[in-house]
PDB file of N, CA and C in Angstrom:
ATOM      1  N   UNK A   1     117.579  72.146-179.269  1.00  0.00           N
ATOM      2  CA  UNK A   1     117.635  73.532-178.907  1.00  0.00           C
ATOM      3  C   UNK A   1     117.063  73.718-177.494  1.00  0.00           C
ATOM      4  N   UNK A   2     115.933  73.060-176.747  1.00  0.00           N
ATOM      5  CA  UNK A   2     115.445  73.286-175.683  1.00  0.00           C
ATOM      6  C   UNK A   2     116.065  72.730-174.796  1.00  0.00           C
ATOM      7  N   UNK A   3     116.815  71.994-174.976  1.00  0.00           N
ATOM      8  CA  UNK A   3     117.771  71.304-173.934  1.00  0.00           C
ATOM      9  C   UNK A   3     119.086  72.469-173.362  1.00  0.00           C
ATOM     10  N   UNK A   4     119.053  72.784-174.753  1.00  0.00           N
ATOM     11  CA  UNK A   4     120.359  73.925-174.329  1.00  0.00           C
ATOM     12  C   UNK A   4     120.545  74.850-173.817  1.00  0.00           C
ATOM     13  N   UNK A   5     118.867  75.409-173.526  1.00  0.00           N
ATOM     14  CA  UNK A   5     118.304  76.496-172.969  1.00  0.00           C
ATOM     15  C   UNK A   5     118.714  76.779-171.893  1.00  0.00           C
ATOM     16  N   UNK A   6     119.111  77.707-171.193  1.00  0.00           N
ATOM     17  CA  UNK A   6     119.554  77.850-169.510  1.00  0.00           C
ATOM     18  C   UNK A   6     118.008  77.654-169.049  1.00  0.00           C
ATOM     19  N   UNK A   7     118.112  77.034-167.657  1.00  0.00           N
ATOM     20  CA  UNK A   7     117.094  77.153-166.810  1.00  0.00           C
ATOM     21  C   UNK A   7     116.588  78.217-166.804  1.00  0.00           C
ATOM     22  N   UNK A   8     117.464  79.398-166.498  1.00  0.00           N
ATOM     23  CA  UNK A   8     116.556  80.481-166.100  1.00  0.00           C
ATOM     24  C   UNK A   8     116.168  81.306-167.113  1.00  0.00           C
ATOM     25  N   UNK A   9     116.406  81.026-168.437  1.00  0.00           N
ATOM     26  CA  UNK A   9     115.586  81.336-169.666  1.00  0.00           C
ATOM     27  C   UNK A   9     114.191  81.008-169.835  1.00  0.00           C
ATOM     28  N   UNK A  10     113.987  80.323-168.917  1.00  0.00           N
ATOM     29  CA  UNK A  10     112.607  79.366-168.922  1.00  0.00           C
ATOM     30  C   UNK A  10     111.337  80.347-168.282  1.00  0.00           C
ATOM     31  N   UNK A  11     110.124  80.871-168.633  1.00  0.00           N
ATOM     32  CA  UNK A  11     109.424  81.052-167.872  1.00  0.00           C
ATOM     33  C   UNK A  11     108.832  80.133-166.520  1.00  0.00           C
ATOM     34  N   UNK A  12     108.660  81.158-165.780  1.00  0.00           N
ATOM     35  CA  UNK A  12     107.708  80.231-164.285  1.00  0.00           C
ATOM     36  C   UNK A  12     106.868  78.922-165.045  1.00  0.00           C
ATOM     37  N   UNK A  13     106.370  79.251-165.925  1.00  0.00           N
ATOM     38  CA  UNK A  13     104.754  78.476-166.295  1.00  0.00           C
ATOM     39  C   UNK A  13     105.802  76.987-167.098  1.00  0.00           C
ATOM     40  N   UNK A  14     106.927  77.257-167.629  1.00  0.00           N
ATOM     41  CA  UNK A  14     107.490  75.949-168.327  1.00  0.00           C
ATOM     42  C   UNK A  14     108.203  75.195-166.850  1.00  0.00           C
ATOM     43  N   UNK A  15     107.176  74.381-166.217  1.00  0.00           N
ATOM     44  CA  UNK A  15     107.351  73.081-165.461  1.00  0.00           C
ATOM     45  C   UNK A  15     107.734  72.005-165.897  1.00  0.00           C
ATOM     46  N   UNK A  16     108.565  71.389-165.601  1.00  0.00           N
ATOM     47  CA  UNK A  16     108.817  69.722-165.972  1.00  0.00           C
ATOM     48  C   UNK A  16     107.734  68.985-166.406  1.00  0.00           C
ATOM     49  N   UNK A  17     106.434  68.855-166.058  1.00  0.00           N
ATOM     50  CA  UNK A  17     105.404  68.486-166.475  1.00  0.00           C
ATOM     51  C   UNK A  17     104.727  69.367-168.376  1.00  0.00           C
ATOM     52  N   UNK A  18     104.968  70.504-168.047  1.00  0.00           N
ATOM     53  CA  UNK A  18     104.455  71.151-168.986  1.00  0.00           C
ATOM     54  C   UNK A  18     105.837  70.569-170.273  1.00  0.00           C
ATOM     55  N   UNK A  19     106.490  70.963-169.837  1.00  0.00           N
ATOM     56  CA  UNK A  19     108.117  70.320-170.795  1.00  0.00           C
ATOM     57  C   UNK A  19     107.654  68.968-170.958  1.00  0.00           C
ATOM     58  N   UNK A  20     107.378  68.225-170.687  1.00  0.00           N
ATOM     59  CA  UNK A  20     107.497  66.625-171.195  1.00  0.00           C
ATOM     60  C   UNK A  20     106.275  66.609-171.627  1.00  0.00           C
ATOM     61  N   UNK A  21     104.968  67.160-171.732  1.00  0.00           N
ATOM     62  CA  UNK A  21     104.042  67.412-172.477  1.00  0.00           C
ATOM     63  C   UNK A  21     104.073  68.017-173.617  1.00  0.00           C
ATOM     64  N   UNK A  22     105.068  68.764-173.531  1.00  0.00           N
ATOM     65  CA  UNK A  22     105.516  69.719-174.977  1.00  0.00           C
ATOM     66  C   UNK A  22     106.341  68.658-175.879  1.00  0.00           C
ATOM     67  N   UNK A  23     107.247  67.955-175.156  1.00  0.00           N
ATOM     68  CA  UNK A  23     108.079  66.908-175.646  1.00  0.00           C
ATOM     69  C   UNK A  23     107.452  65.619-176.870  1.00  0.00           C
ATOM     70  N   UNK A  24     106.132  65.273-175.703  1.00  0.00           N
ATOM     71  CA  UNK A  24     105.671  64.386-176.505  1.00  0.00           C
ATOM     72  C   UNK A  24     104.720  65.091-177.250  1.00  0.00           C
ATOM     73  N   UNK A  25     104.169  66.089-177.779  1.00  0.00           N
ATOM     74  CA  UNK A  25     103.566  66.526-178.923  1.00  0.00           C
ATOM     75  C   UNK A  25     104.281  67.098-179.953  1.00  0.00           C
ATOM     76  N   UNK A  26     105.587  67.091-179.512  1.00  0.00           N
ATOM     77  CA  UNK A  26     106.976  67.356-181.191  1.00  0.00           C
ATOM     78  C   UNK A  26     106.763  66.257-181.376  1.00  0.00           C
ATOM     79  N   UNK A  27     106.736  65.092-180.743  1.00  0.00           N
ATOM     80  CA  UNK A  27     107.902  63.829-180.941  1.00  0.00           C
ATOM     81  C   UNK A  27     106.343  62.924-182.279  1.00  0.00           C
ATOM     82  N   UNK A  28     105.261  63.559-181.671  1.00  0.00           N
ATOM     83  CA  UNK A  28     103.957  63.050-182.222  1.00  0.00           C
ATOM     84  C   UNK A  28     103.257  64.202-183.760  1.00  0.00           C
ATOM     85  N   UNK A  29     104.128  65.138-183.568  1.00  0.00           N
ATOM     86  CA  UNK A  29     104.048  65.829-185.013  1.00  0.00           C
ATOM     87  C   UNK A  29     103.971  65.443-186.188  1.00  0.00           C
ATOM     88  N   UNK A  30     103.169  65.707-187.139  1.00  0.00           N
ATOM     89  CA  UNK A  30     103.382  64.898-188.188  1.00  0.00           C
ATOM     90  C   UNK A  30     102.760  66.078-189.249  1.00  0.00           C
ATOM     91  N   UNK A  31     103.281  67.308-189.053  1.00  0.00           N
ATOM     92  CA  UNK A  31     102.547  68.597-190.034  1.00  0.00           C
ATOM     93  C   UNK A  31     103.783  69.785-189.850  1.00  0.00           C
ATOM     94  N   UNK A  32     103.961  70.473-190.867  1.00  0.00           N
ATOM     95  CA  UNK A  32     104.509  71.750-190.487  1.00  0.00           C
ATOM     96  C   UNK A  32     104.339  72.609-189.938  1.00  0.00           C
ATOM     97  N   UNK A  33     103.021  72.815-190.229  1.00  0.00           N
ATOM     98  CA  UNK A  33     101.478  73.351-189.208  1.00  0.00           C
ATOM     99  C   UNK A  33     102.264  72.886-188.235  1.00  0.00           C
ATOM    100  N   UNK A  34     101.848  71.837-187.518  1.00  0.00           N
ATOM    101  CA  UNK A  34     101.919  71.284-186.316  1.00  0.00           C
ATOM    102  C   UNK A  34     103.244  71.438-185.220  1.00  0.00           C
ATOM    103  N   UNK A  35     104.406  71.573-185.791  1.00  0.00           N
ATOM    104  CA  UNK A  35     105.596  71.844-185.536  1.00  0.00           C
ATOM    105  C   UNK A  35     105.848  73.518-185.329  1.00  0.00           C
ATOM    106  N   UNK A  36     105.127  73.940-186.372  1.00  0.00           N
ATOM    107  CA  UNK A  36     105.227  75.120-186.138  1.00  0.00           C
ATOM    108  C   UNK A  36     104.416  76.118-185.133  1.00  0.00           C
ATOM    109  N   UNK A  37     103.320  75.579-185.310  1.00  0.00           N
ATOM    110  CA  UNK A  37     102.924  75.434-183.737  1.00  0.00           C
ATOM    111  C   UNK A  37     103.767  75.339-182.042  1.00  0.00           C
ATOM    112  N   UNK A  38     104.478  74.018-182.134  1.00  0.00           N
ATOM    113  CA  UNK A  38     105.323  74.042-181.394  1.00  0.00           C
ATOM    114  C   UNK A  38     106.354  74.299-180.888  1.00  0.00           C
ATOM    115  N   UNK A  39     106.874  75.106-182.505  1.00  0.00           N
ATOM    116  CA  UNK A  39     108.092  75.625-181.836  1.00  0.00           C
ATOM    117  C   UNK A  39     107.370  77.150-181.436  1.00  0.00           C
ATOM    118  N   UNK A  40     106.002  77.569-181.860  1.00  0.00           N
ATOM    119  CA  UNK A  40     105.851  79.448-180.699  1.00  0.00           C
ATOM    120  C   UNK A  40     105.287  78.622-179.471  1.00  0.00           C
ATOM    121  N   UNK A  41     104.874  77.366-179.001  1.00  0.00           N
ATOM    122  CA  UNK A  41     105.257  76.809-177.680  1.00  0.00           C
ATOM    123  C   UNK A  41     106.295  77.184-176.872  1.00  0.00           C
ATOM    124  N   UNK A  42     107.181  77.007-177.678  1.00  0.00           N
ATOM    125  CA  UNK A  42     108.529  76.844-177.557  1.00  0.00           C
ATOM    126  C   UNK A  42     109.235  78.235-176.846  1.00  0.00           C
ATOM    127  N   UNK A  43     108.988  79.088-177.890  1.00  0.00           N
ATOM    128  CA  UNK A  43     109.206  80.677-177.997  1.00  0.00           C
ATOM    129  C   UNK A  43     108.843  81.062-176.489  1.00  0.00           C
ATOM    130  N   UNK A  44     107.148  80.613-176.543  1.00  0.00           N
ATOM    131  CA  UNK A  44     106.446  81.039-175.618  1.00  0.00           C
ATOM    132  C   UNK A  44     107.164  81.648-174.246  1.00  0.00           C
ATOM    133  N   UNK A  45     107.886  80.044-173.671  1.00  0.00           N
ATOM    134  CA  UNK A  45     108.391  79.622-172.701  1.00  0.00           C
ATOM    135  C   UNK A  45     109.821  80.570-172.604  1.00  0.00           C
ATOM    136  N   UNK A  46     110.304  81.382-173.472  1.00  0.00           N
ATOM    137  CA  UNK A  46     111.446  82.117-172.920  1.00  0.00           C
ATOM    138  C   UNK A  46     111.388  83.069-172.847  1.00  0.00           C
ATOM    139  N   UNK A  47     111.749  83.384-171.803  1.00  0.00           N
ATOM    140  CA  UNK A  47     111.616  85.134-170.904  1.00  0.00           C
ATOM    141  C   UNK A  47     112.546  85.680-172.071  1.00  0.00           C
ATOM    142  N   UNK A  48     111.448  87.049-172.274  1.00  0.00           N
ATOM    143  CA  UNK A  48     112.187  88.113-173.102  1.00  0.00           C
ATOM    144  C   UNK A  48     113.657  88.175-173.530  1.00  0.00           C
ATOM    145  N   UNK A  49     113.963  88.573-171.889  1.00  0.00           N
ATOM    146  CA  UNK A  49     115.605  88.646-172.067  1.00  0.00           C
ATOM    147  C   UNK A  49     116.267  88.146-172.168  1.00  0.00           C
ATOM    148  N   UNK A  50     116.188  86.843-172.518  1.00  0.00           N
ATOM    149  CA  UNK A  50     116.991  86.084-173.449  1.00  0.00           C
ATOM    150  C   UNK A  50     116.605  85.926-174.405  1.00  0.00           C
ATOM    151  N   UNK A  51     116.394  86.688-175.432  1.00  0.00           N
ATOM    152  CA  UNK A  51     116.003  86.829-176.529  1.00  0.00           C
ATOM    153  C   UNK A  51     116.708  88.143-177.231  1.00  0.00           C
ATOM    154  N   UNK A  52     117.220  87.722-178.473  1.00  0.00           N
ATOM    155  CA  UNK A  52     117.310  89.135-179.329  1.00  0.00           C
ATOM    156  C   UNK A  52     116.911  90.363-179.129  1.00  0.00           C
ATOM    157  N   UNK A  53     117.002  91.694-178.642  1.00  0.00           N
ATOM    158  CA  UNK A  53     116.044  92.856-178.824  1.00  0.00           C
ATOM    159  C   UNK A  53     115.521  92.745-180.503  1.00  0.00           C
ATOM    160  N   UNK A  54     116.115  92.150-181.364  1.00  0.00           N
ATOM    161  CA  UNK A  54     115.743  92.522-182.553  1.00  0.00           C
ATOM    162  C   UNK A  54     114.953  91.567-183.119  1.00  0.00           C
ATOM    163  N   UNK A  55     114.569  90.575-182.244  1.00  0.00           N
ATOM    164  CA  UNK A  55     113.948  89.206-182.379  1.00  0.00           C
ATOM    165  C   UNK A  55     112.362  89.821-181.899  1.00  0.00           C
ATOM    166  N   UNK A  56     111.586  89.082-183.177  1.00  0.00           N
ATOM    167  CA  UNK A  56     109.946  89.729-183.105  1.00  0.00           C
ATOM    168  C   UNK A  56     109.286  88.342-182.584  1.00  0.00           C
ATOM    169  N   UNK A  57     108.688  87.814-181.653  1.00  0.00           N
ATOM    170  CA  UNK A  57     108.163  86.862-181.352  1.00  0.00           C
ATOM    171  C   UNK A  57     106.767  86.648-182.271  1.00  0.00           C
ATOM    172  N   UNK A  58     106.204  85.867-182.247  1.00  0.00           N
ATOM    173  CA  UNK A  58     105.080  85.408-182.734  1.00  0.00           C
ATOM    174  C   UNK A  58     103.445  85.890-182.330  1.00  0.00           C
ATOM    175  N   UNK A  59     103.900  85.988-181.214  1.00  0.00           N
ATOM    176  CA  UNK A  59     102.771  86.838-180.062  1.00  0.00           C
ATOM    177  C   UNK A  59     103.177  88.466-180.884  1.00  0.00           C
ATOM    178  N   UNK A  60     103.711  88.935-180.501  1.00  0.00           N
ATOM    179  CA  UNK A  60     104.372  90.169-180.898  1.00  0.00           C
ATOM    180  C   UNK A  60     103.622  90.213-182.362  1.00  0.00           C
ATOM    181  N   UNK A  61     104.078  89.688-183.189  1.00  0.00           N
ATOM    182  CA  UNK A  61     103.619  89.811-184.485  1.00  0.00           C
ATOM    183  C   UNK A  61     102.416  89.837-185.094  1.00  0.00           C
ATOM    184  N   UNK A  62     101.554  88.643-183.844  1.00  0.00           N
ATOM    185  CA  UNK A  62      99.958  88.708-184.615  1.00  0.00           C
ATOM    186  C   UNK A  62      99.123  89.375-183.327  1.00  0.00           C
ATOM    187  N   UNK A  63     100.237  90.358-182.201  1.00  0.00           N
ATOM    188  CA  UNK A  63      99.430  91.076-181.533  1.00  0.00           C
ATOM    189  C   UNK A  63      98.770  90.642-180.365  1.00  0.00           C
ATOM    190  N   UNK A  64      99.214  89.489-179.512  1.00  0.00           N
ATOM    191  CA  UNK A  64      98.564  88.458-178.932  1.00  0.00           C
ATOM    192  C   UNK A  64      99.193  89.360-177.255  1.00  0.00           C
ATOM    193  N   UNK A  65      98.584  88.615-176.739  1.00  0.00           N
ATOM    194  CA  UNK A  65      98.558  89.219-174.923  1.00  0.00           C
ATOM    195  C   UNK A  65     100.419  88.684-174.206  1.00  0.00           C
ATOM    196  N   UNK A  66     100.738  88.663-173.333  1.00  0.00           N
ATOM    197  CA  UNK A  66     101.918  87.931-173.231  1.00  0.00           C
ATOM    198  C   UNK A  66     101.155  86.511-172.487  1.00  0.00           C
ATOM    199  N   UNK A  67     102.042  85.556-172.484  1.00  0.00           N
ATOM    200  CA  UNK A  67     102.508  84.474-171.840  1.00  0.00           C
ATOM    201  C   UNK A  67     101.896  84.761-170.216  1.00  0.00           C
ATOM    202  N   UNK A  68     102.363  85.097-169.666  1.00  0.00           N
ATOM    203  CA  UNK A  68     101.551  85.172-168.249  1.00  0.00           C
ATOM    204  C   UNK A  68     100.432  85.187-167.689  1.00  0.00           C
ATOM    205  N   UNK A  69      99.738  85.576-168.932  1.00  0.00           N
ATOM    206  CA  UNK A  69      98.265  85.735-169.303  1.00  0.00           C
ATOM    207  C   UNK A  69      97.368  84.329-169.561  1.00  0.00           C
ATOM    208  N   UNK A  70      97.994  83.076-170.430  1.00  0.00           N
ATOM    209  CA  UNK A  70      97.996  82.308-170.629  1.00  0.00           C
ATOM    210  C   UNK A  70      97.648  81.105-169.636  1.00  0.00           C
ATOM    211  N   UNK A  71      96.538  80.151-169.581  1.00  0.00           N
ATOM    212  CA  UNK A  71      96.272  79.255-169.253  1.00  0.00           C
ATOM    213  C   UNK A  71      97.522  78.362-169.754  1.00  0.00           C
ATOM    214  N   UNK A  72      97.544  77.362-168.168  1.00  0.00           N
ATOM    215  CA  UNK A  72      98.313  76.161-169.067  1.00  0.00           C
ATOM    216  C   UNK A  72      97.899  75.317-169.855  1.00  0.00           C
ATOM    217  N   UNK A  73      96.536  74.910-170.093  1.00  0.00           N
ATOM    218  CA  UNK A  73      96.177  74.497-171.435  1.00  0.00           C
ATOM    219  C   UNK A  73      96.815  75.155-172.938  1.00  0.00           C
ATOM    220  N   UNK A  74      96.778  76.623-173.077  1.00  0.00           N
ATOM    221  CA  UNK A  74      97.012  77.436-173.924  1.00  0.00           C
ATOM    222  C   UNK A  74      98.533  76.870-173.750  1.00  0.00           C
ATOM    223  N   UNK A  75      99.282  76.701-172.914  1.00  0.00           N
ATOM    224  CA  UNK A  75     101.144  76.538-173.191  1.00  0.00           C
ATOM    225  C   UNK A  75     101.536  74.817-173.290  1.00  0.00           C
ATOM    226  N   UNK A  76     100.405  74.163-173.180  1.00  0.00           N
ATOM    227  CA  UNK A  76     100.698  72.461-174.036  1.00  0.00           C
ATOM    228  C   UNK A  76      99.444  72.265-174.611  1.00  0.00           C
ATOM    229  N   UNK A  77      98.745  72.939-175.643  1.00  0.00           N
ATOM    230  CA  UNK A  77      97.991  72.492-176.788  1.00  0.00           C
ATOM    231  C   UNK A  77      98.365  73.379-177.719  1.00  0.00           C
ATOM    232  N   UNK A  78      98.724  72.687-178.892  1.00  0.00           N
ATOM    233  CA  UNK A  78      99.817  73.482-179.777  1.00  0.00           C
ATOM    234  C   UNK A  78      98.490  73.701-180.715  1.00  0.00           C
ATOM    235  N   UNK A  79      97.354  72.974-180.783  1.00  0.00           N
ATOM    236  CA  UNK A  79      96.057  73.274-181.601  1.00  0.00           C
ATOM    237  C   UNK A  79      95.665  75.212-180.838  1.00  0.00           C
ATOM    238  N   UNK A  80      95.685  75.589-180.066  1.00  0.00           N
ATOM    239  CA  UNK A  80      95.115  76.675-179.402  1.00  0.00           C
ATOM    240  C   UNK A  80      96.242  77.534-180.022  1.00  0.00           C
ATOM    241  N   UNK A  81      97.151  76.925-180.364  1.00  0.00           N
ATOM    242  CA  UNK A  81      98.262  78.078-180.953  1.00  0.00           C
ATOM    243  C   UNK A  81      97.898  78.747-182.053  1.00  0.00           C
ATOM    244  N   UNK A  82      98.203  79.870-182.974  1.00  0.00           N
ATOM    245  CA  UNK A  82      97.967  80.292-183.804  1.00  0.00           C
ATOM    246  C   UNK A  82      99.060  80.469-184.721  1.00  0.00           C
ATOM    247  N   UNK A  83      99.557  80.171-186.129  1.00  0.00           N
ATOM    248  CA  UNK A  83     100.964  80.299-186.771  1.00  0.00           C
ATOM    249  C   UNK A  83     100.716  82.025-187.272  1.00  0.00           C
ATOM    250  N   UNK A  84     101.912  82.236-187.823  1.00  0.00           N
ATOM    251  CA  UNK A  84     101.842  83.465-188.873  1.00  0.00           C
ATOM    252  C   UNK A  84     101.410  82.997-189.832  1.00  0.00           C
ATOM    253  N   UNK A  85     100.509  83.441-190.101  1.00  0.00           N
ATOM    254  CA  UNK A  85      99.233  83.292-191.541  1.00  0.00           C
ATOM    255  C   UNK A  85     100.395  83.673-193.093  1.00  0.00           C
ATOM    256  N   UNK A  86     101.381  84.267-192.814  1.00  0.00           N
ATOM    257  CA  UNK A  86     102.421  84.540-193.900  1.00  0.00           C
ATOM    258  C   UNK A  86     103.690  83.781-194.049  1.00  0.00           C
ATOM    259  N   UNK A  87     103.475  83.003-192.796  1.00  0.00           N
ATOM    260  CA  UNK A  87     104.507  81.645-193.040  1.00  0.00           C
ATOM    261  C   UNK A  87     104.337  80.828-194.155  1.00  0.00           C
ATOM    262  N   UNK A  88     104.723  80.347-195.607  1.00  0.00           N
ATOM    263  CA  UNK A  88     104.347  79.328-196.026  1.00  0.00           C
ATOM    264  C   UNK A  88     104.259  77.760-195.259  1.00  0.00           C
ATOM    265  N   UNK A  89     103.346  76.675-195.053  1.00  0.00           N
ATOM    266  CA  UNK A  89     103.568  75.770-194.770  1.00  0.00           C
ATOM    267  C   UNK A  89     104.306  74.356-195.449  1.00  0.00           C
ATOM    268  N   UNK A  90     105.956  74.952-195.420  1.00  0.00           N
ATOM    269  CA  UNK A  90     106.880  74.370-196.188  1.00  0.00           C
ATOM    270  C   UNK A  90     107.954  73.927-194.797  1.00  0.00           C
ATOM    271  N   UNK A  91     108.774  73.083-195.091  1.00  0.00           N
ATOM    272  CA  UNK A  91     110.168  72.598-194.503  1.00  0.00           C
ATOM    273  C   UNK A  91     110.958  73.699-194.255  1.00  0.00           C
ATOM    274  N   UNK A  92     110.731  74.220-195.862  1.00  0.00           N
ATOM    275  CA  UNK A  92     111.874  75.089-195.736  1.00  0.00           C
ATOM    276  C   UNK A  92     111.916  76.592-194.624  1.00  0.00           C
ATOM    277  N   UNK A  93     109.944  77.201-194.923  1.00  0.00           N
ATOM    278  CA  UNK A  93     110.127  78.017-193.925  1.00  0.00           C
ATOM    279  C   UNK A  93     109.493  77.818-192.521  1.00  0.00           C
ATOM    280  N   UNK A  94     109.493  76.761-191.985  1.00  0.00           N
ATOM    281  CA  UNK A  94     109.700  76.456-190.961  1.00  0.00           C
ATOM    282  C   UNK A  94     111.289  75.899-190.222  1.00  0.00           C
ATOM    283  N   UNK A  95     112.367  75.769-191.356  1.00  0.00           N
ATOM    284  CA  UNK A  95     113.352  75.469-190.918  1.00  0.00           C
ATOM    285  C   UNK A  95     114.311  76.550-190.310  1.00  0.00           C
ATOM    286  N   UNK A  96     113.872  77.814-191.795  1.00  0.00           N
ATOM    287  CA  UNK A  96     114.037  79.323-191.690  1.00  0.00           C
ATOM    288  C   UNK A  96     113.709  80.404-190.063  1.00  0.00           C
ATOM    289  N   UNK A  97     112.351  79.611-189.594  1.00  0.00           N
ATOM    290  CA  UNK A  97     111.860  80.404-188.572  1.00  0.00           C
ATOM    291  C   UNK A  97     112.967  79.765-187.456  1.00  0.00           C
ATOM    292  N   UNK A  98     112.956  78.290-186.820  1.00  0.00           N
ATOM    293  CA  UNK A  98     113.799  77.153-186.277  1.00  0.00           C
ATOM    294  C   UNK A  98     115.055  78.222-186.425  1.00  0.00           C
ATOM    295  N   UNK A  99     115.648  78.543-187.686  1.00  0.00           N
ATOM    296  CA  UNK A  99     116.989  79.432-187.483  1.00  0.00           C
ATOM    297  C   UNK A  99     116.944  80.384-186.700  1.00  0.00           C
ATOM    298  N   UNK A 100     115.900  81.069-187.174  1.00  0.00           N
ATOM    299  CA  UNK A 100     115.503  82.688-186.757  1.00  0.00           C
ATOM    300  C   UNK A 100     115.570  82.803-185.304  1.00  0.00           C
ATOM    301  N   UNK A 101     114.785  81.753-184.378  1.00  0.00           N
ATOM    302  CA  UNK A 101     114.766  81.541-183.275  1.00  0.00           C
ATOM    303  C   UNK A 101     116.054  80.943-182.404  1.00  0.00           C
ATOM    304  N   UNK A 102     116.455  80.435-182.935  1.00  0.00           N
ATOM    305  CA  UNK A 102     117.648  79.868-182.276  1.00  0.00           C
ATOM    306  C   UNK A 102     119.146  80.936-182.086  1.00  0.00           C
ATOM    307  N   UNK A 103     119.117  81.504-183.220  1.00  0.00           N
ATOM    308  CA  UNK A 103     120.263  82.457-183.528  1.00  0.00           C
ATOM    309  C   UNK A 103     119.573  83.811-182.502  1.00  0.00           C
ATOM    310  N   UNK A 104     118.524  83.884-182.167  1.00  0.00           N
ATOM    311  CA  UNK A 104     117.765  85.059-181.157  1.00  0.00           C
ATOM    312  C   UNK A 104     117.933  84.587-179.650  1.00  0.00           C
ATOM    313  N   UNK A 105     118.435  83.360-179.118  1.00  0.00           N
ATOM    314  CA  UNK A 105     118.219  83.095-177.934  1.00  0.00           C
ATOM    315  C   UNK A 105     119.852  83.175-177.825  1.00  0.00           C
ATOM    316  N   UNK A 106     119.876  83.381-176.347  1.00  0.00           N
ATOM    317  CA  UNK A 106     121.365  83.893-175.687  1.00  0.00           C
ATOM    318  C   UNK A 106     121.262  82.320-174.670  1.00  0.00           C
ATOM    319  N   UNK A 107     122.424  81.162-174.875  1.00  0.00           N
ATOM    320  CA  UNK A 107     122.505  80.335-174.829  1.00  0.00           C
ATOM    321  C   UNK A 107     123.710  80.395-173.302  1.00  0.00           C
ATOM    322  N   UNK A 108     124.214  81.249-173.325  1.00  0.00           N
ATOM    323  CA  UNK A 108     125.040  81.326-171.784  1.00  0.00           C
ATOM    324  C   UNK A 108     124.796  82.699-171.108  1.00  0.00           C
ATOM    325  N   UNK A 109     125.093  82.774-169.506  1.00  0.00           N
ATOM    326  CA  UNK A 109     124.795  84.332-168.581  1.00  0.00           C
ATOM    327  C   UNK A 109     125.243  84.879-169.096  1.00  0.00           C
ATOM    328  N   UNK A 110     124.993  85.907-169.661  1.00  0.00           N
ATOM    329  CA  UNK A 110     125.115  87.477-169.643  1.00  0.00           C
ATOM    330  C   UNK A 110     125.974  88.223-168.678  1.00  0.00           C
ATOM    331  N   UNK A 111     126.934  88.678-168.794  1.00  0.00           N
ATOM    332  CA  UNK A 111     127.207  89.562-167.545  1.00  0.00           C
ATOM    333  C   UNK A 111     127.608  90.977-167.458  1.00  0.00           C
ATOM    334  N   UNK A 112     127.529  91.696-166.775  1.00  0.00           N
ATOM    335  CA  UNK A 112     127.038  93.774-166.950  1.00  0.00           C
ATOM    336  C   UNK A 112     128.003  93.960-165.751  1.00  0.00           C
ATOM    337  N   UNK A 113     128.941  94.279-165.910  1.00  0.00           N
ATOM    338  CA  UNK A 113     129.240  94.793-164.711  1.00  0.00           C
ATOM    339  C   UNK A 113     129.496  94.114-163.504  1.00  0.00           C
ATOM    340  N   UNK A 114     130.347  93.296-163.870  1.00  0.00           N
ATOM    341  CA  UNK A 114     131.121  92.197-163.342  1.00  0.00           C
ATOM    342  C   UNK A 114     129.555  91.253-162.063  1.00  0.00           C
ATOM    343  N   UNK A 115     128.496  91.240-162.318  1.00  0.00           N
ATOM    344  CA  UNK A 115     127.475  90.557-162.133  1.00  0.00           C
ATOM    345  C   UNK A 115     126.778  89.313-163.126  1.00  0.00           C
ATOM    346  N   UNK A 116     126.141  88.338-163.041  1.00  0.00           N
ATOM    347  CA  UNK A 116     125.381  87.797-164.015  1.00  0.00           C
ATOM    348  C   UNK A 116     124.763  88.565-163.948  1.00  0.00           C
ATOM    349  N   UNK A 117     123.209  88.427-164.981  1.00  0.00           N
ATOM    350  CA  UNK A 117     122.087  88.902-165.370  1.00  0.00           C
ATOM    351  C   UNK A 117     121.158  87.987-165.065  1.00  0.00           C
TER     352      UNK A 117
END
């Protein structure tokens, strides 16, 4: 899914460095916790507007500051992350959220009026 991402879906703060740091702490996952963690990493890193209006982020949900705000420690230590406390820590609803998120991101430009976005 992050591969597929347009560049400019990407916040400023998701650097090539910060990305291959994010990379190798999926690839070193070994919890649902832990994954799930990484994928509001994940979240983190995409500018609003490519996102669902109807899509509730994770920040959003437990009330958290935005992303810009954020140390880059805070955007590659998936321990500093916080999950939804109402997520069960199952496959299944972490596979559920993985949907939720993916089906919320806009995967090609946008265009309004014979412009991209």
């Amino acid at each position: 899914m992050e591969v597929s991402v347009l560049s400019e879906a990407s916040e400023t703060n998701w650097t090539d460095d910060v990305r291959k740091h994010w990379g190798i702490k999926l690839s070193k996952s070994s919890s649902v916790e832990e994954l799930l963690q990484i994928l509001t990493l994940f979240e983190r890193s995409l500018r609003r507007d490519f996102l669902s209006s109807n899509f509730s982020t994770t920040d959003k949900l437990l009330g958290s500051s935005s992303m810009s705000e954020r140390s880059v420690q805070v955007l590659t230590d998936p321990e500093s992350v916080a999950v939804l406390p109402w997520v069960p820590l199952t496959t299944a609803a972490l596979s559920l959220r993985l949907l939720e998120i993916d089906s919320s991101i806009s995967y090609v430009k946008l265009k309004r009026l014979g412009r991209a976005l």
